[in-house]
N, C-alpha and C. Protein backbone atom coordinates (compact mmCIF):
# COMPACT_ATOMS: atom_id res chain seq x y z
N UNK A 1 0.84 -1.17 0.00
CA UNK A 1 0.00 0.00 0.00
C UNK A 1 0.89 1.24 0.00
N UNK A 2 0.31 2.35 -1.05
CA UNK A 2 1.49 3.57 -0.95
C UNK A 2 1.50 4.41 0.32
N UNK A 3 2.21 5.14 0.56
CA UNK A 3 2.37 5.68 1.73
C UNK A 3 2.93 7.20 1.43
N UNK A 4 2.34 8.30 2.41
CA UNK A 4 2.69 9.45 1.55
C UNK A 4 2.82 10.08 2.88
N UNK A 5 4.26 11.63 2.28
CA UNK A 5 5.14 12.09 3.43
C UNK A 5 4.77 13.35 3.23
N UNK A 6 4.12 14.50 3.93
CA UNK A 6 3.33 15.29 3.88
C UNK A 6 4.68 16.50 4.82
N UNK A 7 5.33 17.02 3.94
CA UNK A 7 5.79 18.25 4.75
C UNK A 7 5.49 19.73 4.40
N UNK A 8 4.60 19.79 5.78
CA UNK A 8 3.86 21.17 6.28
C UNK A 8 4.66 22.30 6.26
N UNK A 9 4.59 23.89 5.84
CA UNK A 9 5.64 25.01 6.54
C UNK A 9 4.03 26.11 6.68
N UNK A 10 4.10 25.59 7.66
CA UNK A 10 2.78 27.02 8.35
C UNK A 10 3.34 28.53 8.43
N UNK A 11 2.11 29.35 8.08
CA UNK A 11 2.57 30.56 8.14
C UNK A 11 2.34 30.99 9.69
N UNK A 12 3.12 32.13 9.77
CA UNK A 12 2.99 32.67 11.71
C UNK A 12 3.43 34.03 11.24
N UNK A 13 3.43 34.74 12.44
CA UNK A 13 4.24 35.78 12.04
C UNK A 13 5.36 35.93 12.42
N UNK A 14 6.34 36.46 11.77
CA UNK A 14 7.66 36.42 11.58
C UNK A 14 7.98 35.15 10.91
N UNK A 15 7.90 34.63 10.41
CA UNK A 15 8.05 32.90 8.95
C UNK A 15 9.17 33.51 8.41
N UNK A 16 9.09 33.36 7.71
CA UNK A 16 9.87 33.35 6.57
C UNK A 16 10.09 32.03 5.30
N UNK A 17 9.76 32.31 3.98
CA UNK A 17 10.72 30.96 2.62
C UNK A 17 10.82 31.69 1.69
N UNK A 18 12.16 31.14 1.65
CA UNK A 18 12.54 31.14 0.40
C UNK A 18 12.51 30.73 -0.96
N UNK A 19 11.05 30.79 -1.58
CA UNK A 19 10.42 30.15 -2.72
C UNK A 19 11.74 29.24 -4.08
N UNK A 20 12.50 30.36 -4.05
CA UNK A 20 13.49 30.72 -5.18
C UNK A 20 14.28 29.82 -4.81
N UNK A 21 14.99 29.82 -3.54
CA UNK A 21 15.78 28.44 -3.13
C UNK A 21 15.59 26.86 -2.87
N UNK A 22 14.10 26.90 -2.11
CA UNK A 22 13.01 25.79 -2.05
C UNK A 22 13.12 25.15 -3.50
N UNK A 23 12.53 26.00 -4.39
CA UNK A 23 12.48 24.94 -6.11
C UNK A 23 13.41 24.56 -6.52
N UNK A 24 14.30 25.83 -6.71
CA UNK A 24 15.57 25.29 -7.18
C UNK A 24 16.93 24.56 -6.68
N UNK A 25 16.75 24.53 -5.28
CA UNK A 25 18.13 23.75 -4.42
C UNK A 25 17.27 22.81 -3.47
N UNK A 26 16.77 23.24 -3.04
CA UNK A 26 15.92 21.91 -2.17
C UNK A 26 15.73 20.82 -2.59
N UNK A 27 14.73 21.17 -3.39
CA UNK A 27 14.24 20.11 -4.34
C UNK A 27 15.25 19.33 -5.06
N UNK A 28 16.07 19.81 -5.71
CA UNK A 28 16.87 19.21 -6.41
C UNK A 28 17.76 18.50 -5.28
N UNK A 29 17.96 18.50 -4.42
CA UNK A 29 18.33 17.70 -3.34
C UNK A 29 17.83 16.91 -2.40
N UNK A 30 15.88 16.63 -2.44
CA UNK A 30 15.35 15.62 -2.17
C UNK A 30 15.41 14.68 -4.19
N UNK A 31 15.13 15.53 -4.96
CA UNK A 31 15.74 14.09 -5.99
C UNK A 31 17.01 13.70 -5.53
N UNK A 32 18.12 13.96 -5.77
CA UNK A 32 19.23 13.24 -5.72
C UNK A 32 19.71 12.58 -4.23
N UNK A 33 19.03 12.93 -2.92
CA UNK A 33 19.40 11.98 -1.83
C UNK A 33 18.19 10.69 -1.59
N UNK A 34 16.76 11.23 -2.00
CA UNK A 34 15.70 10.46 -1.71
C UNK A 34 14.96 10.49 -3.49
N UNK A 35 15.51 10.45 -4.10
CA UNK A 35 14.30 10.28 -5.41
C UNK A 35 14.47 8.96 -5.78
N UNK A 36 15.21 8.21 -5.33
CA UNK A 36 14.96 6.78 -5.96
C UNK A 36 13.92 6.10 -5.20
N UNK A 37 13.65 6.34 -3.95
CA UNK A 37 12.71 5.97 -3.12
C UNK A 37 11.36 6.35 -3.89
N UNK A 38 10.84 7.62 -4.03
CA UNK A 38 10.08 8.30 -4.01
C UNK A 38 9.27 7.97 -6.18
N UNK A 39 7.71 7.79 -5.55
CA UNK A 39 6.82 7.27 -6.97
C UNK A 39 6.42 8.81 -7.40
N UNK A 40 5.99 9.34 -6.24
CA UNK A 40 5.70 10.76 -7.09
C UNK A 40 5.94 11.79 -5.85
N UNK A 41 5.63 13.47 -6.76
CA UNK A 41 5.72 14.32 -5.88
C UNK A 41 5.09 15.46 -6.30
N UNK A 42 4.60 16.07 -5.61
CA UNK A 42 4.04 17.58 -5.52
C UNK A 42 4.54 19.03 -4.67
N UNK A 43 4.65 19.90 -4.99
CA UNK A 43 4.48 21.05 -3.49
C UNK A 43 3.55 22.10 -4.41
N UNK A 44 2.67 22.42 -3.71
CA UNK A 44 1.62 23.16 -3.31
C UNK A 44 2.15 24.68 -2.98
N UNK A 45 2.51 26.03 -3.08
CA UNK A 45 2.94 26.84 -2.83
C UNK A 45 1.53 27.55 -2.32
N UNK A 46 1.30 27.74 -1.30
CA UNK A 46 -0.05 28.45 -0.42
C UNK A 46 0.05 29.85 -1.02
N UNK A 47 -1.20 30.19 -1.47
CA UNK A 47 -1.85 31.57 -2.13
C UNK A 47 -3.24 32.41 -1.58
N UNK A 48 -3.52 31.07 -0.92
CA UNK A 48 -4.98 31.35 -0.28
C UNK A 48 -5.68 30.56 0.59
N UNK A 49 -6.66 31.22 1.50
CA UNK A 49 -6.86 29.96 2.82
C UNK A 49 -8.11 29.97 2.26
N UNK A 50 -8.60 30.47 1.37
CA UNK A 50 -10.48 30.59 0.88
C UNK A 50 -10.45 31.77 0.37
N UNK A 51 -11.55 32.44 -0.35
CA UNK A 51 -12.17 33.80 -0.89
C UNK A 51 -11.85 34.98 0.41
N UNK A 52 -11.03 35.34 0.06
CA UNK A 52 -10.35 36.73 0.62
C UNK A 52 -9.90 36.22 1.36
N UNK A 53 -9.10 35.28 2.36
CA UNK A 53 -8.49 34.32 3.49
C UNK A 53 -6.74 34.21 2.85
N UNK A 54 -6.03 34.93 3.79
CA UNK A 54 -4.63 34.53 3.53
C UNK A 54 -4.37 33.08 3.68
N UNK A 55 -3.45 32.85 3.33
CA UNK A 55 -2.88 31.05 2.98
C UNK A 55 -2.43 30.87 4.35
N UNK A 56 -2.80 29.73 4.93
CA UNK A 56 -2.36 29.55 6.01
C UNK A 56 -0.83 28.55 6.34
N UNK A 57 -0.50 28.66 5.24
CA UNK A 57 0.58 27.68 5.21
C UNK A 57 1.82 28.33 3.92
N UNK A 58 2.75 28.32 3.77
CA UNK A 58 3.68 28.87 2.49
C UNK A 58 3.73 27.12 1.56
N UNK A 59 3.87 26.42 1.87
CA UNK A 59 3.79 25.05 1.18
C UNK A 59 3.38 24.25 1.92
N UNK A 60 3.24 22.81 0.92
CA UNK A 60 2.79 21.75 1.11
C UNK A 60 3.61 20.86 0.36
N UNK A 61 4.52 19.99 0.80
CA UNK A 61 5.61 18.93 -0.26
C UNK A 61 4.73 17.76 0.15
N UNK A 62 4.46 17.03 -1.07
CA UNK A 62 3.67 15.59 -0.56
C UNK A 62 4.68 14.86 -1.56
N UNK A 63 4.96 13.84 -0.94
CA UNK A 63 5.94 12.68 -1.30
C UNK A 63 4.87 11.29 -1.10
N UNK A 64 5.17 10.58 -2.42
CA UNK A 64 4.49 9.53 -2.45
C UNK A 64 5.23 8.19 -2.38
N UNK A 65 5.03 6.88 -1.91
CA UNK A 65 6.17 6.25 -1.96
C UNK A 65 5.34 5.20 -1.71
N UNK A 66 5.63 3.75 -2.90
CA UNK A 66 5.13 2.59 -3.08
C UNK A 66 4.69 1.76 -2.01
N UNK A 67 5.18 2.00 -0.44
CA UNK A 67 5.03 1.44 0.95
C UNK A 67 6.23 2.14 2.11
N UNK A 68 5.24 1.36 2.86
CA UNK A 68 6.62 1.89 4.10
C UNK A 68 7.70 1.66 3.74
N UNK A 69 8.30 0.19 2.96
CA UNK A 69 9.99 0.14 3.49
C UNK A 69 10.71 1.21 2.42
N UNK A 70 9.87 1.66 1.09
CA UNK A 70 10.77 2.71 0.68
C UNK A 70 10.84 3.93 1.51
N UNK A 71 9.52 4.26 1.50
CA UNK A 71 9.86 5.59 2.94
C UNK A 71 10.68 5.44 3.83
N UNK A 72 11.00 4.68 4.82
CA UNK A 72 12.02 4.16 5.38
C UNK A 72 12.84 4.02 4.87
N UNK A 73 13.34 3.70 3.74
CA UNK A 73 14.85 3.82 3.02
C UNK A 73 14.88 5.57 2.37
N UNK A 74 13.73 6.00 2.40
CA UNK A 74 13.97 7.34 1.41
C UNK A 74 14.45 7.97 3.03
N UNK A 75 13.78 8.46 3.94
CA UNK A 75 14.16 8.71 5.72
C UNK A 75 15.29 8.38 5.87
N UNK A 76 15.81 7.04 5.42
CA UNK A 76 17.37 7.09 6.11
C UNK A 76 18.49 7.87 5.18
N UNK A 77 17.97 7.93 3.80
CA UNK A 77 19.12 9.09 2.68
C UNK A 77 18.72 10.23 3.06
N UNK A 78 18.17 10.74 3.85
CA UNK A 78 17.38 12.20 3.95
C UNK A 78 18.40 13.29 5.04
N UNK A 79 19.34 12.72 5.58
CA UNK A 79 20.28 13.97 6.64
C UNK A 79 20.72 15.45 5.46
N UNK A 80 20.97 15.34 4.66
CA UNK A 80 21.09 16.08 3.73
C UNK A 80 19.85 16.96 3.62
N UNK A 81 18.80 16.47 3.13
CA UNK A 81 17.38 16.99 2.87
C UNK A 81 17.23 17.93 4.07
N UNK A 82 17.98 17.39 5.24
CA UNK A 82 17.02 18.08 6.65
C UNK A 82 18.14 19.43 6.61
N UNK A 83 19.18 18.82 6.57
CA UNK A 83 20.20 19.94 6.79
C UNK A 83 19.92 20.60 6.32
N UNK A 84 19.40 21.07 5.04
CA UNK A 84 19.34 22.30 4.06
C UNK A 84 18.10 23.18 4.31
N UNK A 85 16.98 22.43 5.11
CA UNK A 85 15.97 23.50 5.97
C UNK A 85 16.41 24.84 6.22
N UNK A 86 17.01 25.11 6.79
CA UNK A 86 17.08 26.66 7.44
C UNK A 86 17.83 27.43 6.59
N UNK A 87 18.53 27.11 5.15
CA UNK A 87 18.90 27.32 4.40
C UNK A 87 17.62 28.33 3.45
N UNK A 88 16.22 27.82 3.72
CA UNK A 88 15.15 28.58 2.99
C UNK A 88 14.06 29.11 3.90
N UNK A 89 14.22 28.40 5.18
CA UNK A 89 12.94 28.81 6.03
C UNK A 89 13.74 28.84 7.62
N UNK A 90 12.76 30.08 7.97
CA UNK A 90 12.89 29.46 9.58
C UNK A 90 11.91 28.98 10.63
N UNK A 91 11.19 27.94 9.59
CA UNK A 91 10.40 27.41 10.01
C UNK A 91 10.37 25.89 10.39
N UNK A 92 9.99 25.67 11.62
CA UNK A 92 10.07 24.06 11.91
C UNK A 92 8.90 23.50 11.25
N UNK A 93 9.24 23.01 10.40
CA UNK A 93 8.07 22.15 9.63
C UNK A 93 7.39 20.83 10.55
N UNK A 94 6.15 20.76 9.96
CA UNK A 94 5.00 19.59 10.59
C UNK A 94 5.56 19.00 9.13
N UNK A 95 5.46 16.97 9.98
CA UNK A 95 5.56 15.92 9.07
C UNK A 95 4.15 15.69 9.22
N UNK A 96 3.68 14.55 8.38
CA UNK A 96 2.44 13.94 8.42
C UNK A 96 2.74 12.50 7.57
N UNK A 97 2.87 11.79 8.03
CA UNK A 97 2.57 10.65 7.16
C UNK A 97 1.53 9.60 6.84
N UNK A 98 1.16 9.18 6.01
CA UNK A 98 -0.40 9.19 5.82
C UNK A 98 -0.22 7.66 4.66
N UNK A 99 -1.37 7.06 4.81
CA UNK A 99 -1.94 6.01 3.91
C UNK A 99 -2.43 6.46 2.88
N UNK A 100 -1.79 6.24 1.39
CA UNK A 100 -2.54 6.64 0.83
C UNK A 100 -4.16 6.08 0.25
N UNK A 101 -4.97 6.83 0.22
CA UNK A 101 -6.54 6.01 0.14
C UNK A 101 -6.93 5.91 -1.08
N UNK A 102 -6.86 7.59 -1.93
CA UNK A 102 -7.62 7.51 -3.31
C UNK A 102 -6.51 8.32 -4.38
């Protein structure tokens, strides 16, 4: 069953991301430490919480992955991935990991 890795960056005040660094260096560094693990992927860049409602979040990265033991192997290539956090945000991100259903 697939299994999917949901990383949250909520907005607060005083946040901060770095959109520009996020796409272009982040990312490119969850492919090359965790993309062999990983079936698909998305991020969501927050624009809006509803009709006139600020975004309550700056992104959403959802990582999809064929079952647990790749997630678990994509988690153990990931010290890299984590390190480079504060590099775009100074935000402690929420994980979520989730079953995928539909």
């Amino acid at each position: 069953m697939s299994v999917s890795l949901q990383v949250i960056y909520p907005v607060a005040e005083g946040t901060t991301f770095d959109f520009d660094y996020y796409g272009a260096t982040h990312m490119g560094l969850v492919g090359e430490h965790m993309g062999s693990h990983i079936q698909s992927s998305v991020v969501a860049k927050g624009i809006a919480g509803g009709p006139d409602v600020p975004a309550g979040f700056h992104a959403i990265a959802t990582l999809v992955f064929a079952d647990q033991d790749a997630l678990n192997a994509a988690m153990k290539a990931s010290a890299p991935v984590m390190a480079d956090i504060p590099n775009f945000t100074n935000i402690q991100p929420t994980v979520l990991i989730g079953e995928v259903i539909g």
